[in-house]
C-alpha atoms as a PDB file:
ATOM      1  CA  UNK A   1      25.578  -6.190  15.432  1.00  0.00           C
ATOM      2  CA  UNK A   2      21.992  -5.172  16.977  1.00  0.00           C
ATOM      3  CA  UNK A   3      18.832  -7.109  16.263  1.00  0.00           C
ATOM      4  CA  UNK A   4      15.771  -5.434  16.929  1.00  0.00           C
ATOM      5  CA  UNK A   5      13.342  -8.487  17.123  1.00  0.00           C
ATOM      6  CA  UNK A   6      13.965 -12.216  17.239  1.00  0.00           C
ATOM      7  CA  UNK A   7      11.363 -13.168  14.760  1.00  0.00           C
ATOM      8  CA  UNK A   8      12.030 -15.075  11.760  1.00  0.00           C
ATOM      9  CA  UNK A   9      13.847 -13.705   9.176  1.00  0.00           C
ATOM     10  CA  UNK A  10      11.609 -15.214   6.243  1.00  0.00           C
ATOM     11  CA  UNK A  11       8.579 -15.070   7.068  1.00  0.00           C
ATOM     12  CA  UNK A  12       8.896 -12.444   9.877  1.00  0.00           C
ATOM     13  CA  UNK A  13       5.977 -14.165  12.006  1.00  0.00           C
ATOM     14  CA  UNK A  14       7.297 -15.778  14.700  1.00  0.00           C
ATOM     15  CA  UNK A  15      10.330 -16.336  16.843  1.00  0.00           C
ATOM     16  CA  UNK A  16      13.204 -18.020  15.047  1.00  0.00           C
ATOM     17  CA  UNK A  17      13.874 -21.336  16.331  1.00  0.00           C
ATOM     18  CA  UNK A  18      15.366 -24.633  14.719  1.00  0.00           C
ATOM     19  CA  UNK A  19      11.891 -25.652  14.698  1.00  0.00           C
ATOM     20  CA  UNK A  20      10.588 -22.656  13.361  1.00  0.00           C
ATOM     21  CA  UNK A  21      13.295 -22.851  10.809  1.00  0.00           C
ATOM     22  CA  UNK A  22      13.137 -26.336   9.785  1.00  0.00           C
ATOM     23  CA  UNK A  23       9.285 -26.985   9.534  1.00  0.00           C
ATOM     24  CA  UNK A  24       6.400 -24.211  11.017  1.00  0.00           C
ATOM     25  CA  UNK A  25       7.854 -21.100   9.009  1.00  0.00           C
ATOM     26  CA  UNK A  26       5.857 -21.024   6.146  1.00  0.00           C
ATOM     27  CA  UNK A  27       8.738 -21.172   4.121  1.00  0.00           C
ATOM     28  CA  UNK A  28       9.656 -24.058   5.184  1.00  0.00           C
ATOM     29  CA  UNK A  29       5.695 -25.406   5.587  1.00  0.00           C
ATOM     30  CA  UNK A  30       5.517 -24.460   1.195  1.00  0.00           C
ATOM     31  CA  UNK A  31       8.760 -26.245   0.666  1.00  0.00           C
ATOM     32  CA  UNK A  32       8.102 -29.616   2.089  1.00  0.00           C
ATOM     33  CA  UNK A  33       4.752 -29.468   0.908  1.00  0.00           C
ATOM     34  CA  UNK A  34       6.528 -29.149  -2.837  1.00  0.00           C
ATOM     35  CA  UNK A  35       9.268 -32.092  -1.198  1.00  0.00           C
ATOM     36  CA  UNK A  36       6.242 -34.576  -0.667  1.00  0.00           C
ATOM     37  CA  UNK A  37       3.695 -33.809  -3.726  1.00  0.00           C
ATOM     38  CA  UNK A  38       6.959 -34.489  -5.987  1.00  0.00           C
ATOM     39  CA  UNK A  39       7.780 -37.485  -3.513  1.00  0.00           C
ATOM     40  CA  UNK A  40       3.771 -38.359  -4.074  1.00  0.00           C
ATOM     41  CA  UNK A  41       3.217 -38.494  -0.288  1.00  0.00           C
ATOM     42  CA  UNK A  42       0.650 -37.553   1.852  1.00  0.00           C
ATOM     43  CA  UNK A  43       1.437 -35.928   5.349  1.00  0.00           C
ATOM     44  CA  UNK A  44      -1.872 -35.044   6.574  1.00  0.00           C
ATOM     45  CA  UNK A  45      -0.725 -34.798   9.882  1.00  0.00           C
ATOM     46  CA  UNK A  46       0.590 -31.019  11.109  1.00  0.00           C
ATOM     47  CA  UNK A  47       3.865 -31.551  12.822  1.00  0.00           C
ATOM     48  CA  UNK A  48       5.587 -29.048  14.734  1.00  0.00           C
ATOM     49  CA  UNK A  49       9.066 -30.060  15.193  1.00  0.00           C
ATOM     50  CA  UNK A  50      11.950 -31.812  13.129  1.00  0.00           C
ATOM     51  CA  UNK A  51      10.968 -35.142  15.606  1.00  0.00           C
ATOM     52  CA  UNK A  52       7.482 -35.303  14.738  1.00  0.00           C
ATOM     53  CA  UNK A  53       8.356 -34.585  10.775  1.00  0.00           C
ATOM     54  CA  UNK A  54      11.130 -37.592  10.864  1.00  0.00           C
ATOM     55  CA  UNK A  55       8.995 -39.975  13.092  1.00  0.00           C
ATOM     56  CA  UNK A  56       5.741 -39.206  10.579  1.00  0.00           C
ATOM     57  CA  UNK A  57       8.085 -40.297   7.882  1.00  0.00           C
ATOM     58  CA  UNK A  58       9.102 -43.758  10.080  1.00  0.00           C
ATOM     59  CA  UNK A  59       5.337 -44.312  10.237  1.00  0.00           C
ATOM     60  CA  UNK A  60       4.793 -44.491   6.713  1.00  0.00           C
ATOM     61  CA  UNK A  61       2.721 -47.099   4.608  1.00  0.00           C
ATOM     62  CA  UNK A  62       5.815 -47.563   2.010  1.00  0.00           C
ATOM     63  CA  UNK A  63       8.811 -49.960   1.747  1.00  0.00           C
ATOM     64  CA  UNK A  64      11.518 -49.234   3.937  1.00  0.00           C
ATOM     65  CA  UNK A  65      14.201 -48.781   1.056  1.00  0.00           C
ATOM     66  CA  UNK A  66      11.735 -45.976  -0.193  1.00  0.00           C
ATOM     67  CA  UNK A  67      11.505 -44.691   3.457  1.00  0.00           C
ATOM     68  CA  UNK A  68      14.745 -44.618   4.169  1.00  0.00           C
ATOM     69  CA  UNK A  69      15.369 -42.707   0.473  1.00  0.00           C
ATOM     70  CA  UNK A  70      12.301 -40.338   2.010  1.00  0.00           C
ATOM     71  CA  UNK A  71      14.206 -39.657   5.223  1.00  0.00           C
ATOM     72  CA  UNK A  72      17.220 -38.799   3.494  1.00  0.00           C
ATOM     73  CA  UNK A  73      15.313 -36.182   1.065  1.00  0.00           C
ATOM     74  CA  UNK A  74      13.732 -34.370   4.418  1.00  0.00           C
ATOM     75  CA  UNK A  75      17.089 -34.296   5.570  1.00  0.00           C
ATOM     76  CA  UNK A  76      18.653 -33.289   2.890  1.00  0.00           C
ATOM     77  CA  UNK A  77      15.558 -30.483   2.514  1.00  0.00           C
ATOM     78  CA  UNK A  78      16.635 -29.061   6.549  1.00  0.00           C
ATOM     79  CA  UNK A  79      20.059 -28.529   5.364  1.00  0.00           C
ATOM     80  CA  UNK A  80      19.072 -26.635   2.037  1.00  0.00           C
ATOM     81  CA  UNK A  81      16.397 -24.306   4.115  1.00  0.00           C
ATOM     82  CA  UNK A  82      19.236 -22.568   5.963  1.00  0.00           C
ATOM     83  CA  UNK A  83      21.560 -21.930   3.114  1.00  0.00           C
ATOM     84  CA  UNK A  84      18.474 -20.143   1.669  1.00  0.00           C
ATOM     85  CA  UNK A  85      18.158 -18.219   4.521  1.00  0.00           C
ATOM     86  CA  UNK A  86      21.690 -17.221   5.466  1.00  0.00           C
ATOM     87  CA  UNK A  87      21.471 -16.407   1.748  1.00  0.00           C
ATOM     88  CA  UNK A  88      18.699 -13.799   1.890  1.00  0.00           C
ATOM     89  CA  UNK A  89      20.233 -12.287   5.453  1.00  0.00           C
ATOM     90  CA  UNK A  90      23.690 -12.017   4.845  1.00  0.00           C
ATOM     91  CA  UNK A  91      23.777 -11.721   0.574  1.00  0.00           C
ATOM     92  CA  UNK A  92      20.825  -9.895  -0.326  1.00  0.00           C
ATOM     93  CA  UNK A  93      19.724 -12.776  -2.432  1.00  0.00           C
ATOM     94  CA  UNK A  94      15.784 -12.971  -2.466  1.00  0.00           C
ATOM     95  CA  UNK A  95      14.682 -16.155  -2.189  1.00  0.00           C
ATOM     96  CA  UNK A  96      11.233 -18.176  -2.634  1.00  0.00           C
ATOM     97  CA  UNK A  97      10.123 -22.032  -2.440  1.00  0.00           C
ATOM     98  CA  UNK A  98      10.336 -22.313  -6.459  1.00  0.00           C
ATOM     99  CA  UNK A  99      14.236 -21.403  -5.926  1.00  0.00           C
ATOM    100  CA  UNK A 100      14.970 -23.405  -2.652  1.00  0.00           C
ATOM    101  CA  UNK A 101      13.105 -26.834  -4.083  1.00  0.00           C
ATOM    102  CA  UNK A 102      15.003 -26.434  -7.783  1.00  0.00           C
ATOM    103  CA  UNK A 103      18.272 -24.700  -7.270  1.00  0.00           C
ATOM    104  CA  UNK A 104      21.102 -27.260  -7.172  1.00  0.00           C
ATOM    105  CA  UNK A 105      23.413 -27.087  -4.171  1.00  0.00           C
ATOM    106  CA  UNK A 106      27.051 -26.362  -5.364  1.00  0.00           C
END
């Protein structure tokens, strides 16, 4: 199997990375943006890594039962974002945020 570019599958903008991936495609920028307006949280800080996005949440105003409930949601949202896109490269199945933030996971 050839690939002719490196660049991100989804969005097609910039070089696929885990980062990329997990939080500066904007795929995955529109999903967690849907994660945290249904969580009713405010991350006005741009992070660029899956550090940054885990330590914002650690640095949170809210109870730690709630954060640690928070921290399991963004983890649970980086291992949804690449079923969704193994989905749409190997199955043909087009994706979108609506689909990856309300499909259940079987």
């Amino acid at each position: 199997m050839s690939f002719q570019s490196f660049n991100c599958l989804m969005c097609g903008k910039e070089q696929e990375t885990a980062d990329h991936i997990y939080v500066t495609c904007s795929m995955a920028g529109n999903v967690c943006s849907q994660v945290m307006t249904w969580l009713k949280i405010s991350m006005n800080h741009h992070v660029d890594t899956i550090k940054q996005t885990l330590l914002k949440v650690n640095d949170l105003s809210i109870p730690d039962r709630r954060k640690k409930i928070v921290h399991a949601i963004v983890l649970l949202t980086c291992w949804v974002l690449p079923q969704h896109r193994n989905a749409n490269v190997f199955d043909w199945v087009n994706t979108s945020v609506f689909k990856v933030v309300n499909t259940p996971n079987k």
